[in-house]
N, C-alpha and C. Protein backbone atom coordinates (compact mmCIF):
# COMPACT_ATOMS: atom_id res chain seq x y z
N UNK A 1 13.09 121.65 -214.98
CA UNK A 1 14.34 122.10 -215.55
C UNK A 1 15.45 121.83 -214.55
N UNK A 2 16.57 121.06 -214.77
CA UNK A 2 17.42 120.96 -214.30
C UNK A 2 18.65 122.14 -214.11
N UNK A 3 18.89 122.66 -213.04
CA UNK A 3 19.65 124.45 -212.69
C UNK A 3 21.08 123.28 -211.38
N UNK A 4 22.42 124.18 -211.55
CA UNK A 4 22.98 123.92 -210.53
C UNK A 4 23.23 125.42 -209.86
N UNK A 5 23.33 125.39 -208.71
CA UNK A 5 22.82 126.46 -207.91
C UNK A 5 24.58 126.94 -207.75
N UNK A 6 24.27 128.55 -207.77
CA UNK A 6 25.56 129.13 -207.58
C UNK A 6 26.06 129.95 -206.59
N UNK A 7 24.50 130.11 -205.72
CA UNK A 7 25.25 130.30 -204.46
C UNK A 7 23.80 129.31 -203.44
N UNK A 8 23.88 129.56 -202.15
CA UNK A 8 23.37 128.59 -201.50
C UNK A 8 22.02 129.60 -201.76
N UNK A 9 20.85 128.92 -201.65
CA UNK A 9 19.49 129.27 -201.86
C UNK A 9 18.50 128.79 -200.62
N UNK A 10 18.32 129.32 -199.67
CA UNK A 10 17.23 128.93 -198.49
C UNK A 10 15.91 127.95 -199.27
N UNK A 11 15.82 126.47 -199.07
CA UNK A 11 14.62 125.62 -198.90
C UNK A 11 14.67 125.20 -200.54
N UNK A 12 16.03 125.59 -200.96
CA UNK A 12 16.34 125.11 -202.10
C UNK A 12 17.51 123.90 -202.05
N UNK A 13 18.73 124.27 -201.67
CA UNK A 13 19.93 123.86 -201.66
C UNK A 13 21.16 124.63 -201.78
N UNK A 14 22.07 123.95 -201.91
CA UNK A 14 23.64 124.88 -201.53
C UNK A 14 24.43 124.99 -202.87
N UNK A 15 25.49 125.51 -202.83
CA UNK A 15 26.10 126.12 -203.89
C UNK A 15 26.79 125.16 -204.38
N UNK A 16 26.18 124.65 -205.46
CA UNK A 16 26.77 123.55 -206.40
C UNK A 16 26.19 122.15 -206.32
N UNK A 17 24.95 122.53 -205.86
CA UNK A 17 23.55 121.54 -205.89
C UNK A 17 22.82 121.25 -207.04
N UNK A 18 22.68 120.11 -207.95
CA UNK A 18 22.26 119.92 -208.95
C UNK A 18 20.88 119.72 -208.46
N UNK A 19 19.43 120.89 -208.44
CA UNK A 19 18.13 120.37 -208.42
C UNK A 19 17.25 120.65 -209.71
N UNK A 20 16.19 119.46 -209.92
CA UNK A 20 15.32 119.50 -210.55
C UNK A 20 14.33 120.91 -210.17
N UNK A 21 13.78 121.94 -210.61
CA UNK A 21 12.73 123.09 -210.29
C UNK A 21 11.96 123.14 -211.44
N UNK A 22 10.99 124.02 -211.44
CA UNK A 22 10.29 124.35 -212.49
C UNK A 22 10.22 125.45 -213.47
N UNK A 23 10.18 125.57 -214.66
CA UNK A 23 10.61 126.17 -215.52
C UNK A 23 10.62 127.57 -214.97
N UNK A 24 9.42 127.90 -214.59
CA UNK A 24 9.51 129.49 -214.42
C UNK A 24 10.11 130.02 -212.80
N UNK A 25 10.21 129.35 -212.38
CA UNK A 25 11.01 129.90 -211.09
C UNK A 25 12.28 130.14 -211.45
N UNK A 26 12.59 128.53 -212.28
CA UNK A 26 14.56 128.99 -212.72
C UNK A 26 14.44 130.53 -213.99
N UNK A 27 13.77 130.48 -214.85
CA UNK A 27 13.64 131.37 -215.63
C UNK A 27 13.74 132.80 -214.48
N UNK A 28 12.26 132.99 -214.03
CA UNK A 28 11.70 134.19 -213.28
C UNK A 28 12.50 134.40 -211.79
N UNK A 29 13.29 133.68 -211.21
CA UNK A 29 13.97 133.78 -210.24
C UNK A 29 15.43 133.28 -210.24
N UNK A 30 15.00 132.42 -210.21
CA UNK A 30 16.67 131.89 -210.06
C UNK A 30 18.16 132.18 -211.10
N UNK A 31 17.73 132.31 -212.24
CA UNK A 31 18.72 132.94 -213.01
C UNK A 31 18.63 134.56 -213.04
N UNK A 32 17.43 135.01 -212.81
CA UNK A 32 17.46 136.71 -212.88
C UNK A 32 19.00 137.35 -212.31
N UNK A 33 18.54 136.78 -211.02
CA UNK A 33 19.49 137.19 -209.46
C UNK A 33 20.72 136.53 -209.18
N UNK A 34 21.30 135.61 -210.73
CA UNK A 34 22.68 134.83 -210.56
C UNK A 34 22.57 133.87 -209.45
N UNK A 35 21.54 133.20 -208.96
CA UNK A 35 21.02 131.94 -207.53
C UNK A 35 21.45 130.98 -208.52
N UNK A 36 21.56 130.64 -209.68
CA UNK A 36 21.30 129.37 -210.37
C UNK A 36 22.33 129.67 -212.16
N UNK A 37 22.41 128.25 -212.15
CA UNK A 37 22.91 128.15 -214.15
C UNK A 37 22.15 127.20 -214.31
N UNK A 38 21.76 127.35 -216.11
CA UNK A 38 21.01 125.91 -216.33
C UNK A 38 22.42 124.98 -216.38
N UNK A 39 21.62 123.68 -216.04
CA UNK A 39 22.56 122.84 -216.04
C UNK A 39 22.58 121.82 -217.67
N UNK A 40 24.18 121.81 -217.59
CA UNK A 40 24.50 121.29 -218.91
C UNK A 40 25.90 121.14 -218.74
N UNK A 41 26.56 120.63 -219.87
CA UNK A 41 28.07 120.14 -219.87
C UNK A 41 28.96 121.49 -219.37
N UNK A 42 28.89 122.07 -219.81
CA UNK A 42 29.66 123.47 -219.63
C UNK A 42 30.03 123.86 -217.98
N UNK A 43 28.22 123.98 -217.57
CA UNK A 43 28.48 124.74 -216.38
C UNK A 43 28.69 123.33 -215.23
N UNK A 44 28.44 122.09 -215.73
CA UNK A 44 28.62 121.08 -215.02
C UNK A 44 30.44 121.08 -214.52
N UNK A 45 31.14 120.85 -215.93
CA UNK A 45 32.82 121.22 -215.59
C UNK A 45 33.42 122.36 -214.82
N UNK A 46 32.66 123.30 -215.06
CA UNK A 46 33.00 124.92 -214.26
C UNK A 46 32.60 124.32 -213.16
N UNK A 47 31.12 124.14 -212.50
CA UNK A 47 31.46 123.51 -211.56
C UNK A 47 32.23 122.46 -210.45
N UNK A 48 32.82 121.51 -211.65
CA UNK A 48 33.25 120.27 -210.53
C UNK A 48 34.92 120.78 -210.90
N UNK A 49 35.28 121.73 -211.52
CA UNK A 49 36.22 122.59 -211.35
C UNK A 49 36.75 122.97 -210.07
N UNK A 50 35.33 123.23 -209.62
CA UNK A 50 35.33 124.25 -208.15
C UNK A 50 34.83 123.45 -207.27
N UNK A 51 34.62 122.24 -207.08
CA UNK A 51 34.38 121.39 -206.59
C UNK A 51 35.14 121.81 -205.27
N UNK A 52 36.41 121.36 -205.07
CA UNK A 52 36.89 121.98 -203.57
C UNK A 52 37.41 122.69 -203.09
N UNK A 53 37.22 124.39 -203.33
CA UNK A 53 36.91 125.12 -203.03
C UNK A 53 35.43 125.20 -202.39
N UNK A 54 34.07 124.88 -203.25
CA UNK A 54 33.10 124.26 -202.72
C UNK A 54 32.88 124.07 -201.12
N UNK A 55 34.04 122.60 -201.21
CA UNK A 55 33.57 121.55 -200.20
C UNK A 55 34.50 122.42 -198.85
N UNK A 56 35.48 123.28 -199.37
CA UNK A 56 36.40 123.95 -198.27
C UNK A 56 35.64 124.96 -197.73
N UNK A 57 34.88 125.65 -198.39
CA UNK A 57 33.95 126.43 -197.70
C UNK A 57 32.40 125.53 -196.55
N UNK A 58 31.98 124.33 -197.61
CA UNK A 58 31.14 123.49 -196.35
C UNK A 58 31.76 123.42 -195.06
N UNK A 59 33.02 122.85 -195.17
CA UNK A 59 33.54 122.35 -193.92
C UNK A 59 33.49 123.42 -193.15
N UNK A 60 34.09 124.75 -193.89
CA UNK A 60 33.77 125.90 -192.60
C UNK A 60 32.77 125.92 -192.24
N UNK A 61 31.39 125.80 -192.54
CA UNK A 61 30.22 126.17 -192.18
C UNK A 61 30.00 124.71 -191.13
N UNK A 62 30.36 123.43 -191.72
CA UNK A 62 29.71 122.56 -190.61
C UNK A 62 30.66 123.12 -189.19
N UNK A 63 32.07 123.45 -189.43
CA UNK A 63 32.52 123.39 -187.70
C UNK A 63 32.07 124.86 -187.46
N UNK A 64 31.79 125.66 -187.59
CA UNK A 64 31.25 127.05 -187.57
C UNK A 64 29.89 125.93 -186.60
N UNK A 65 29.18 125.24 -187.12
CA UNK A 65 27.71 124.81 -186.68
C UNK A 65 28.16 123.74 -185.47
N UNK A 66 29.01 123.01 -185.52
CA UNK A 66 29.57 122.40 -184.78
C UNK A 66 30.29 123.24 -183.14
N UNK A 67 30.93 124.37 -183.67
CA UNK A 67 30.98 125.02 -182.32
C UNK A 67 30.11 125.97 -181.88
N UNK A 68 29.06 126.03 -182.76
CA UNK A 68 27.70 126.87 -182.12
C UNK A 68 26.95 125.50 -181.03
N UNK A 69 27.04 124.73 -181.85
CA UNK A 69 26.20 123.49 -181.03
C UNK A 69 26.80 123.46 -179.41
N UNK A 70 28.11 123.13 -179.64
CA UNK A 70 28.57 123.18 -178.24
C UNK A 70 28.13 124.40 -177.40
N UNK A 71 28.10 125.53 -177.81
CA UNK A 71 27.94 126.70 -176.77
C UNK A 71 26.60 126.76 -176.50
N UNK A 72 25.86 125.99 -177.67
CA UNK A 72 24.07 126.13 -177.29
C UNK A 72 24.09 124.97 -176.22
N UNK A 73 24.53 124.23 -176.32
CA UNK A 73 24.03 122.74 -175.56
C UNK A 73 24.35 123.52 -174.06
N UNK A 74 25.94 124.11 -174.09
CA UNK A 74 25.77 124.73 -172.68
C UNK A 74 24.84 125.52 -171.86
N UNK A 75 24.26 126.41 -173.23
CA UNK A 75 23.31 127.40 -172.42
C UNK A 75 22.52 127.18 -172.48
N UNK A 76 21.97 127.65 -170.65
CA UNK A 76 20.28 127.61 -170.27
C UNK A 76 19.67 128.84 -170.87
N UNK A 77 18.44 128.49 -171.42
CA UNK A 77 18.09 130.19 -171.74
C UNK A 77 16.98 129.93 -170.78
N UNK A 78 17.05 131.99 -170.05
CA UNK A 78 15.65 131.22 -169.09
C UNK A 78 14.54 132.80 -169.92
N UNK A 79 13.53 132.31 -169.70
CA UNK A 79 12.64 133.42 -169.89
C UNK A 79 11.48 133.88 -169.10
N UNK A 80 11.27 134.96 -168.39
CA UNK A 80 10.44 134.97 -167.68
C UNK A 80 8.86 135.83 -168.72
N UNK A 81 8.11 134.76 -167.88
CA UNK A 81 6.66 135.23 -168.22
C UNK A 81 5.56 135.14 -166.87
N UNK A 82 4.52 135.82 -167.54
CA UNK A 82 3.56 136.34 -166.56
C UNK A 82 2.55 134.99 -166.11
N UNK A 83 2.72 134.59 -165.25
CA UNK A 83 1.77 133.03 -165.01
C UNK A 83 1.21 132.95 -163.77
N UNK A 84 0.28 131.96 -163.58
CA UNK A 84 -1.04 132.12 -162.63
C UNK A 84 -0.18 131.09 -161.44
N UNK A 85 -0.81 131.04 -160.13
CA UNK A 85 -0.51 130.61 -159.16
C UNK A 85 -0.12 128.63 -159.53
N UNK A 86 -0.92 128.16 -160.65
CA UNK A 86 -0.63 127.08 -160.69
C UNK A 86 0.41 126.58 -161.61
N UNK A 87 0.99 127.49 -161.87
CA UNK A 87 1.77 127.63 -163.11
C UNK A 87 2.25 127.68 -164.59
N UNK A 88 0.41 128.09 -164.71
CA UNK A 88 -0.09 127.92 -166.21
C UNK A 88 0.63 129.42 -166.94
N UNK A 89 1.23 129.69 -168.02
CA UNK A 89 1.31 130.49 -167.92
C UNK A 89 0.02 131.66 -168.95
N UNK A 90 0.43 132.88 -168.97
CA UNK A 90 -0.84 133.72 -169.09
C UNK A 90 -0.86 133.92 -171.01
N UNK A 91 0.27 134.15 -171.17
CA UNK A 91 0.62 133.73 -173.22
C UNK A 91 1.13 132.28 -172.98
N UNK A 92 1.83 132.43 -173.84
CA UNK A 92 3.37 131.17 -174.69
C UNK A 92 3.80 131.36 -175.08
N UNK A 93 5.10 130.57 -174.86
CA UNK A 93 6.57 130.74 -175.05
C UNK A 93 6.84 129.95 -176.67
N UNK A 94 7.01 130.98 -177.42
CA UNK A 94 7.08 130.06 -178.99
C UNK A 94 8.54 130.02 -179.12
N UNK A 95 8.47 129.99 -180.36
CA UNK A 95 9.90 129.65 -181.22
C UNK A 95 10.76 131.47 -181.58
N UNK A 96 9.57 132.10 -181.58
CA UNK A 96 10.09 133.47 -181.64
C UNK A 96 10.44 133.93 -180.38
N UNK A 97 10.02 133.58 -179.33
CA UNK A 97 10.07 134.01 -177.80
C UNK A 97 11.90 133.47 -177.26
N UNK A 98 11.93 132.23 -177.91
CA UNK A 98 13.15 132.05 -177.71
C UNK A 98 14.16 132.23 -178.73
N UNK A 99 13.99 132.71 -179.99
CA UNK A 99 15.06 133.29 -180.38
C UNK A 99 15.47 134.82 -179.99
N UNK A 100 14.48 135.12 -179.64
CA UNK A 100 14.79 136.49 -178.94
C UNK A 100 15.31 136.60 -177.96
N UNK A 101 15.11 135.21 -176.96
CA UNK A 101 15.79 135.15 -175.60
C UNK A 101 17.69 134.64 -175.87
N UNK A 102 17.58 133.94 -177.53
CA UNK A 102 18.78 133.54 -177.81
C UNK A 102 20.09 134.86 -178.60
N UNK A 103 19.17 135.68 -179.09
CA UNK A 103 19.41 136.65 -179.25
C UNK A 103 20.19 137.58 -178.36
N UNK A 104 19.59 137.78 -177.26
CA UNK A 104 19.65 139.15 -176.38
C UNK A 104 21.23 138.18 -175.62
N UNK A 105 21.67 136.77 -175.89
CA UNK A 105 22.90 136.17 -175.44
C UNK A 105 23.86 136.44 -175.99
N UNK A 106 23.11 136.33 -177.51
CA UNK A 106 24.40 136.76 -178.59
C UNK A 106 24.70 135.54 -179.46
N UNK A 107 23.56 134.87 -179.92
CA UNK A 107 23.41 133.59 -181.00
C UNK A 107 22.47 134.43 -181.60
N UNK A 108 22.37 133.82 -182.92
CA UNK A 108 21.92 134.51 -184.14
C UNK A 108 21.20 132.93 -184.74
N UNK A 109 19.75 133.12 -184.44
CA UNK A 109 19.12 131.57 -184.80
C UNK A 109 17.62 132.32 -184.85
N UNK A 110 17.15 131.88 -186.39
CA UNK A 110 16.30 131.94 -186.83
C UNK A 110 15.14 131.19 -186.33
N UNK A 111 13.86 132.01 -185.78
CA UNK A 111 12.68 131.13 -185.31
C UNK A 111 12.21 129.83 -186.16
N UNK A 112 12.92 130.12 -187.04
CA UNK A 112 12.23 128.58 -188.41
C UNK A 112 13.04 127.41 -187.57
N UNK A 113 14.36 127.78 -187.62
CA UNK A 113 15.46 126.71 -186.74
C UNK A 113 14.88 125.89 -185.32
N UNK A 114 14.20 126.60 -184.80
CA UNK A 114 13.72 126.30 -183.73
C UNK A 114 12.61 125.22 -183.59
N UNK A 115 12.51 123.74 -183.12
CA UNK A 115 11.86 123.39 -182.69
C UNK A 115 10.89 123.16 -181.50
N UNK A 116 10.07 123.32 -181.36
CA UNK A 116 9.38 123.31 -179.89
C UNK A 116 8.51 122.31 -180.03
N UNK A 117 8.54 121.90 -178.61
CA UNK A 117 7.51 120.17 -178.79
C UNK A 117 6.43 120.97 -178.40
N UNK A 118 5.58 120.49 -179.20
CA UNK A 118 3.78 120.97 -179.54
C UNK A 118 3.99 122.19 -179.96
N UNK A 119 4.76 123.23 -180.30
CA UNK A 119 4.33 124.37 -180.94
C UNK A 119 4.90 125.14 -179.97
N UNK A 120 4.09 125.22 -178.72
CA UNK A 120 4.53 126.26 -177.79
C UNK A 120 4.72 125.61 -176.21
N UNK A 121 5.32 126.42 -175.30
CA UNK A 121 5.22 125.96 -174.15
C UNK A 121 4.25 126.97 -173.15
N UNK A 122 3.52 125.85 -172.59
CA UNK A 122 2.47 126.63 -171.99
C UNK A 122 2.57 126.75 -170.61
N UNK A 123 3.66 126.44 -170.00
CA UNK A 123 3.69 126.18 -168.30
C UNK A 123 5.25 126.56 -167.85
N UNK A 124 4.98 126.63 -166.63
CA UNK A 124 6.41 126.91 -166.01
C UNK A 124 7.01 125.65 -166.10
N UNK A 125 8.29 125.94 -165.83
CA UNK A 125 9.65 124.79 -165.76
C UNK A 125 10.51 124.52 -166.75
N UNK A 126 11.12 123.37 -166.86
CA UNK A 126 12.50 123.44 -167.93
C UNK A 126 11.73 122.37 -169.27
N UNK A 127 11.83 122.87 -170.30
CA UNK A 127 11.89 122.07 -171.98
C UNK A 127 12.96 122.49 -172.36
N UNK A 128 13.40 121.09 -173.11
CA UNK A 128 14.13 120.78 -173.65
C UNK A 128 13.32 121.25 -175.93
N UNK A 129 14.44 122.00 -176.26
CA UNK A 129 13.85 122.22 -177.78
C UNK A 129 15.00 122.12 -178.36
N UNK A 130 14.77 122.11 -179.87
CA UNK A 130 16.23 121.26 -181.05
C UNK A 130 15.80 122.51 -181.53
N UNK A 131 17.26 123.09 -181.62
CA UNK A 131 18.06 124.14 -183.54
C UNK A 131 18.62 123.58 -184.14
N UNK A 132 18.18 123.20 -185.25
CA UNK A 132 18.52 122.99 -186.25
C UNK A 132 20.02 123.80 -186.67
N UNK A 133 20.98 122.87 -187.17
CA UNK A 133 21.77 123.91 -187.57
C UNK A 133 22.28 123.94 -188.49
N UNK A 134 23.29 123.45 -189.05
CA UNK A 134 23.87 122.83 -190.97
C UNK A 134 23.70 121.37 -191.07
N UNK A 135 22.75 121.18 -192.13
CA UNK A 135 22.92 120.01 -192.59
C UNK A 135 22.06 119.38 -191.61
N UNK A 136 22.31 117.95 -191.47
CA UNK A 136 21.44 117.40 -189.89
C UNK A 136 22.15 117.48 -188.49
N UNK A 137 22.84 119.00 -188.77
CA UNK A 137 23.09 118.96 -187.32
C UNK A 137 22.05 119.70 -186.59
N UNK A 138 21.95 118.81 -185.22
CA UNK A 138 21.46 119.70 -184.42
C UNK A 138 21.72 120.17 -183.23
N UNK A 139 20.89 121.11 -182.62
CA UNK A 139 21.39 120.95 -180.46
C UNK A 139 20.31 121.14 -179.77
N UNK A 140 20.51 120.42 -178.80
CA UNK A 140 19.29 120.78 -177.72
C UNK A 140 19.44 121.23 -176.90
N UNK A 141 19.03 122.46 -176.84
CA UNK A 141 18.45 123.83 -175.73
C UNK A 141 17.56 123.27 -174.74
N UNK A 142 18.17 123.70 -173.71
CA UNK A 142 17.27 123.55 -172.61
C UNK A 142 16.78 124.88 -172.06
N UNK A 143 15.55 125.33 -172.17
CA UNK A 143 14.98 126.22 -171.82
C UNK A 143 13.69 126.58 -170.19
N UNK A 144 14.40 127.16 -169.32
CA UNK A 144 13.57 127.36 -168.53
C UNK A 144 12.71 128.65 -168.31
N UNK A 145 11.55 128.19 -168.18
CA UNK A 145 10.36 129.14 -168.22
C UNK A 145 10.09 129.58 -166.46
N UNK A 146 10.54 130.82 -166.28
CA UNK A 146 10.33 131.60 -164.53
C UNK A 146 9.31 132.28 -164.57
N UNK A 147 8.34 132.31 -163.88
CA UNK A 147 7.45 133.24 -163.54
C UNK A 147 8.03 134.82 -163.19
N UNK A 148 7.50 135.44 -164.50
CA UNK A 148 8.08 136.86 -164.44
C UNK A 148 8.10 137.94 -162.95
N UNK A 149 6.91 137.46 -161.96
CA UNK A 149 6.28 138.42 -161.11
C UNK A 149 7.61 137.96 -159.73
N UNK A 150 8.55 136.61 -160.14
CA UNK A 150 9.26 135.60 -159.03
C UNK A 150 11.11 136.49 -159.57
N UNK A 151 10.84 136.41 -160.93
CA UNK A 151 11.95 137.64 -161.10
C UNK A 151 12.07 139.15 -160.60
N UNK A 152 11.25 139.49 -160.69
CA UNK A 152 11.17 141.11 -160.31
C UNK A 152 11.31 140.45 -158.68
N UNK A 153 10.82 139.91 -157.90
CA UNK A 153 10.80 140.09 -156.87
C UNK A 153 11.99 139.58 -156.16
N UNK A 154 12.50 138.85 -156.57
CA UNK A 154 14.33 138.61 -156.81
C UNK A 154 15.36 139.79 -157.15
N UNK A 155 15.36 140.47 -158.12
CA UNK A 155 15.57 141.97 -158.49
C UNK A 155 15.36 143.01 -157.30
N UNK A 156 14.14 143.31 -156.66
CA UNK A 156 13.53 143.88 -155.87
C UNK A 156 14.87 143.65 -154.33
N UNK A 157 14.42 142.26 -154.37
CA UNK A 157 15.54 141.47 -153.20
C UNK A 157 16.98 142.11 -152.86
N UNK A 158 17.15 141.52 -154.16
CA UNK A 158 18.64 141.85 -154.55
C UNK A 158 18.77 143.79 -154.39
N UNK A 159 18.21 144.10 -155.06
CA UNK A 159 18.52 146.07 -154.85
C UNK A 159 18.54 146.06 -153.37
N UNK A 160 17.90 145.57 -152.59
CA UNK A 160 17.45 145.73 -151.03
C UNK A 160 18.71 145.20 -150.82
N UNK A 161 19.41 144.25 -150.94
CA UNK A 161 20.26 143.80 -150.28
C UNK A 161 21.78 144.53 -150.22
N UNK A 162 21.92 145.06 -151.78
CA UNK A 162 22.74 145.97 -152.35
C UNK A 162 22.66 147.18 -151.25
N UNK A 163 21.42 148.21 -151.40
CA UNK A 163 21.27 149.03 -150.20
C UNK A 163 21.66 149.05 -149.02
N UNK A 164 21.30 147.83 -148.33
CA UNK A 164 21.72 147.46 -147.22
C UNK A 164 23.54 147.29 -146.93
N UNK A 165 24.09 146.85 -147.61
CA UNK A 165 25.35 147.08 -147.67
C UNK A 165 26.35 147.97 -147.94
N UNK A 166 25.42 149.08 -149.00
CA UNK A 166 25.88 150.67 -148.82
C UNK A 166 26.38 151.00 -147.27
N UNK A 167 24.90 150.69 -147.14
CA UNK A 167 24.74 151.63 -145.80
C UNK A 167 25.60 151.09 -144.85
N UNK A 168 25.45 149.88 -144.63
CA UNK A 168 26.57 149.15 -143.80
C UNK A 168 27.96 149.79 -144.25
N UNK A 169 28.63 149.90 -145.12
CA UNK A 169 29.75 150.40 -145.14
C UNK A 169 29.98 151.65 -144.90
N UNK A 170 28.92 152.55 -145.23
CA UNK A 170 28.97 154.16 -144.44
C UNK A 170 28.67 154.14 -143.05
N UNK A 171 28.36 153.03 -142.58
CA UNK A 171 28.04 153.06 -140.86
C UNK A 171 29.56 152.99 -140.62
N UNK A 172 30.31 151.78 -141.22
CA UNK A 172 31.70 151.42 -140.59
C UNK A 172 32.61 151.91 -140.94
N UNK A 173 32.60 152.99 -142.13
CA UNK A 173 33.29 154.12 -142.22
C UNK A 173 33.55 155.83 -141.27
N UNK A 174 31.77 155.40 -140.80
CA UNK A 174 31.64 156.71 -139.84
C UNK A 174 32.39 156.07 -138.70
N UNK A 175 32.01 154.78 -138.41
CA UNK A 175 32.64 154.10 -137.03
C UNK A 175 34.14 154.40 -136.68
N UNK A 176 34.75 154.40 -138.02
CA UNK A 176 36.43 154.48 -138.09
C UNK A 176 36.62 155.55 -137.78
N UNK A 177 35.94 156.65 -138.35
CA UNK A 177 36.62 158.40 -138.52
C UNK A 177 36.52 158.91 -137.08
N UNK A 178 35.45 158.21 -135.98
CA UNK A 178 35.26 158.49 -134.57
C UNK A 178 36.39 159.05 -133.92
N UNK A 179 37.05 157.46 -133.58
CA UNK A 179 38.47 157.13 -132.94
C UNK A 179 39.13 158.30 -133.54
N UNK A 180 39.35 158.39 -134.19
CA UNK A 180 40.31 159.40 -134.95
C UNK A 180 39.99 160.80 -134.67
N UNK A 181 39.13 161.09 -134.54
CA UNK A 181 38.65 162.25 -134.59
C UNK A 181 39.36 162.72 -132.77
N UNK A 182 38.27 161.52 -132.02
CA UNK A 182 38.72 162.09 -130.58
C UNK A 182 39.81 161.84 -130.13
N UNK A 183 40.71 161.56 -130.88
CA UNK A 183 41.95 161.61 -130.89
C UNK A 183 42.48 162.89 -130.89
N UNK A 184 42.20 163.32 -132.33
CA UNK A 184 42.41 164.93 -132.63
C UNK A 184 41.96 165.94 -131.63
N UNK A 185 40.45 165.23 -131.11
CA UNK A 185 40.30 166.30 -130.03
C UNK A 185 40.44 166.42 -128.51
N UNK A 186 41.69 165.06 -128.23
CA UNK A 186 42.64 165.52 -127.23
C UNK A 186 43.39 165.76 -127.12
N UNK A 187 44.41 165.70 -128.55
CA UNK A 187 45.64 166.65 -128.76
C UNK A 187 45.36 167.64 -128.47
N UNK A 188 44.32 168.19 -128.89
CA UNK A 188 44.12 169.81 -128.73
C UNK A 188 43.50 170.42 -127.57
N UNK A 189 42.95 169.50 -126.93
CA UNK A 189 42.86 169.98 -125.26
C UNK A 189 44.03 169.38 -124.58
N UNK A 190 45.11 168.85 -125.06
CA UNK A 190 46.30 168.22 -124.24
C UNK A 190 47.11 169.80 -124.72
N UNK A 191 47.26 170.52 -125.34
CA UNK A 191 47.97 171.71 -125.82
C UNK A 191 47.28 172.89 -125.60
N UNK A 192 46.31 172.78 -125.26
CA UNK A 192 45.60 174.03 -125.21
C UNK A 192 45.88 174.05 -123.32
C-alpha cells in the first residue's frame, strides 16, 4: 500500500515521504497514530502544498546536524576502563559505552547512531568511530580508551598536589603574620 508519511517515522522515512509498506502496518499502525495518509490525489496536493514548509524545516535539521558534526569532530571522548598490564581491556567499550560517555558532555546520540569498527573496542588507545547523523551525514569521533586504575591515580596525584599547596600557603601566611607580630611586640616593650 502506498502511505505518504506525515510526520517523520524512525527506519521508515520523513515527513512527506511517499513509501510503499504493507497493508497492515499502514492500516494497524501507521494511520491509527496520524504517522501516515493513504496516498492518492488529494493527500498528494495537500502535500506538495506544503512542500516548502517541508523542505524549510529539513534544512533546519541538516545545519542543526551539520553543527553537531563540527563540535563532535572536535571532541575527544575519553573513557576509562579497567585493563590488564598489557592493555587488553577487562569488558568493552561498545556503542552504548560511548554514548554515555557522549552524553555525560552534553550530545544527545543514540547508540544505533554509533558505529564502532568490529562491534566493540577491546584495548587501550585512540579509535576512531562514525555518528551517523541526518541523512548521509556523518562525523568521526575519536575516542580514547585510559586505563581506569591510571585515572584514579592521576586524581589521587592531583588531590596530593592540591594539598600540598594549601599547606604551602598557610606556611607563608603564618611566615607573614611573624614580622608583624614582633613588631607589635616591641612597641610594647619600647613603651612599657
Amino acid at each position: 500500500m502506498k502511505v505518504i508519511l506525515n510526520t517523520d517515522v524512525k527506519h521508515l522515512g520523513e515527513e512527506g515521504d511517499v513509501k510503499e509498506v504493507a497493508n497492515g502496518y499502514a492500516r494497524n499502525f501507521l494511520f491509527p497514530r496520524n504517522l501516515a495518509l493513504p496516498y492518492n490525489d488529494v493527500t498528494h496536493e495537500y502535500f506538495e502544498s506544503r512542500r516548502a514548509e517541508i523542505e524549510a524545516r529539513k534544512e533546519v535539521k541538516r545545519n542543526d546536524s551539520r553543527s553537531l558534526r563540527d563540535r563532535l569532530v572536535n571532541h575527544l571522548v575519553e573513557i576509562p576502563m579497567p585493563a590488564g598490564a598489557n592493555g587488553k581491556l577487562y569488558g568493552a567499550v561498545t556503542s552504548q559505552t560511548i554514548s554515555d560517555a557522549l552524553k555525560k558532555a552534553g550530545f544527545e546520540i543514540e547508540r544505533k547512531r554509533i558505529e564502532v569498527p568490529g562491534l566493540t573496542i577491546k584495548n587501550l588507545g585512540k579509535t576512531t568511530v562514525i555518528v551517523k547523523l541526518y541523512e548521509a551525514l556523518t562525523a568521526e569521533v575519536e575516542v580514547l580508551v585510559v586505563n581506569q586504575d591510571d585515572v584514579k591515580d592521576a586524581k589521587e596525584q592531583k588531590k596530593t598536589e592540591e594539598t600540598a599547596e594549601v599547606k604551602a600557603e598557610e606556611k607563608s601566611q603564618a611566615v607573614e603574620e611573624t614580622p608583624a607580630e614582633v613588631e607589635e611586640q616591641n612597641t610594647e616593650n619600647t613603651e612599657a
